[in-house]
Protein backbone atom coordinates (compact mmCIF):
# COMPACT_ATOMS: atom_id res chain seq x y z
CA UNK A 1 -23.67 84.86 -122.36
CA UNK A 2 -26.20 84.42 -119.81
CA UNK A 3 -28.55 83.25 -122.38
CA UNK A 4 -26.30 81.02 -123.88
CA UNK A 5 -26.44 79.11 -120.06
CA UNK A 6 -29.97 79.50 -119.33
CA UNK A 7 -30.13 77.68 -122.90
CA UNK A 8 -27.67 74.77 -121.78
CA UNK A 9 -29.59 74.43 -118.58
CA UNK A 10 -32.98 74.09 -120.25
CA UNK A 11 -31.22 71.60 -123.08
CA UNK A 12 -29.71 69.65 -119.91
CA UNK A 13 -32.90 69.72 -118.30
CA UNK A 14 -34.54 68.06 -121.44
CA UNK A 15 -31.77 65.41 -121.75
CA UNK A 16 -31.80 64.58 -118.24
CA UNK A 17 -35.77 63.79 -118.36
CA UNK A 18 -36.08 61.81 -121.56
CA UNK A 19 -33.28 59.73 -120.32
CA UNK A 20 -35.12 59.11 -117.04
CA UNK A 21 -38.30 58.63 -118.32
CA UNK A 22 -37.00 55.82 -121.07
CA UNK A 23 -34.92 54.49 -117.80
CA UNK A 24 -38.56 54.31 -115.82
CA UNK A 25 -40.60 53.01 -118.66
CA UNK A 26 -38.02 50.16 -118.98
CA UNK A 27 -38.33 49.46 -115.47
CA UNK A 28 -41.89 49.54 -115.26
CA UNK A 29 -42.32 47.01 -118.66
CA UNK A 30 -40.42 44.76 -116.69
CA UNK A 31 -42.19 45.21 -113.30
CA UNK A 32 -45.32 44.45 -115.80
CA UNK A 33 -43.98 41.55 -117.09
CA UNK A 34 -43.40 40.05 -113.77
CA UNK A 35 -46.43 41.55 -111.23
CA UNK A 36 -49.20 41.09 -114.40
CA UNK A 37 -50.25 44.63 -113.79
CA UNK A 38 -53.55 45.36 -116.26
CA UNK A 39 -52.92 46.32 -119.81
CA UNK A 40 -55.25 49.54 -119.53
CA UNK A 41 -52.38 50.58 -116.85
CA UNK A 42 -49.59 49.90 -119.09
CA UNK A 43 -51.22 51.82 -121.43
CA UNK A 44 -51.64 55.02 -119.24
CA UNK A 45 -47.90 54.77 -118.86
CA UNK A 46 -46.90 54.48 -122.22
CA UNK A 47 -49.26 57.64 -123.06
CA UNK A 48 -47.57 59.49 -120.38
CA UNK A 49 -44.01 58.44 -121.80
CA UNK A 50 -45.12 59.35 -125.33
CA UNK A 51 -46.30 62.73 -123.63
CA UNK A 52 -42.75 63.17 -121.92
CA UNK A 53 -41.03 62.44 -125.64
CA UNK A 54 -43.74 65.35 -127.16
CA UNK A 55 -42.29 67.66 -124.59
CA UNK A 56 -38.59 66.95 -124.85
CA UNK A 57 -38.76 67.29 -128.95
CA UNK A 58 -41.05 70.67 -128.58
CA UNK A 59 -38.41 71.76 -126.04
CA UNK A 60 -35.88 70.62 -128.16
CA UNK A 61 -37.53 72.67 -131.29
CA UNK A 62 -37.76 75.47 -129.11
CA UNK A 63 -34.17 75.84 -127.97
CA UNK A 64 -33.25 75.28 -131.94
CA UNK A 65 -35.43 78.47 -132.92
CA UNK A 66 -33.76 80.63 -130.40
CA UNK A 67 -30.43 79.75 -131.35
CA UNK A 68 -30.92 80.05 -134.71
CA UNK A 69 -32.74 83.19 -134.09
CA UNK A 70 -30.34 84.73 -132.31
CA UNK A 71 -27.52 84.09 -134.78
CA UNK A 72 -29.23 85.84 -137.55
């Protein structure tokens, strides 16, 4: 049982920060758009989204193998 919330914390905790990082990266196109920040910035940003997205779906494969693991 305490595994089972550890594992709904971590899956929260992956939710929570894709959400807010496709909530940020919307807000910072649009600052973009309207300050005419440099397009080698935007780029950093969208690399460090895409790195956020790598992280949520190898969390997300993570938490899949250890349920599935533990109810074999």
């Amino acid at each position: 049982m305490n595994d089972d919330l550890a594992q709904a914390r971590r899956a929260r905790t992956i939710g929570f920060v894709m959400a807010g990082t496709i909530v940020a990266w919307f807000g910072l196109q649009f600052l973009a758009a309207r300050l005419n920040w440099p397009v080698r910035l935007m780029g950093l940003i969208d690399l460090v989204v895409l790195a956020v997205f790598v992280w949520g779906l190898i969390g997300t494969w993570q938490l899949w193998r250890a349920r599935r693991d533990r109810d074999e």
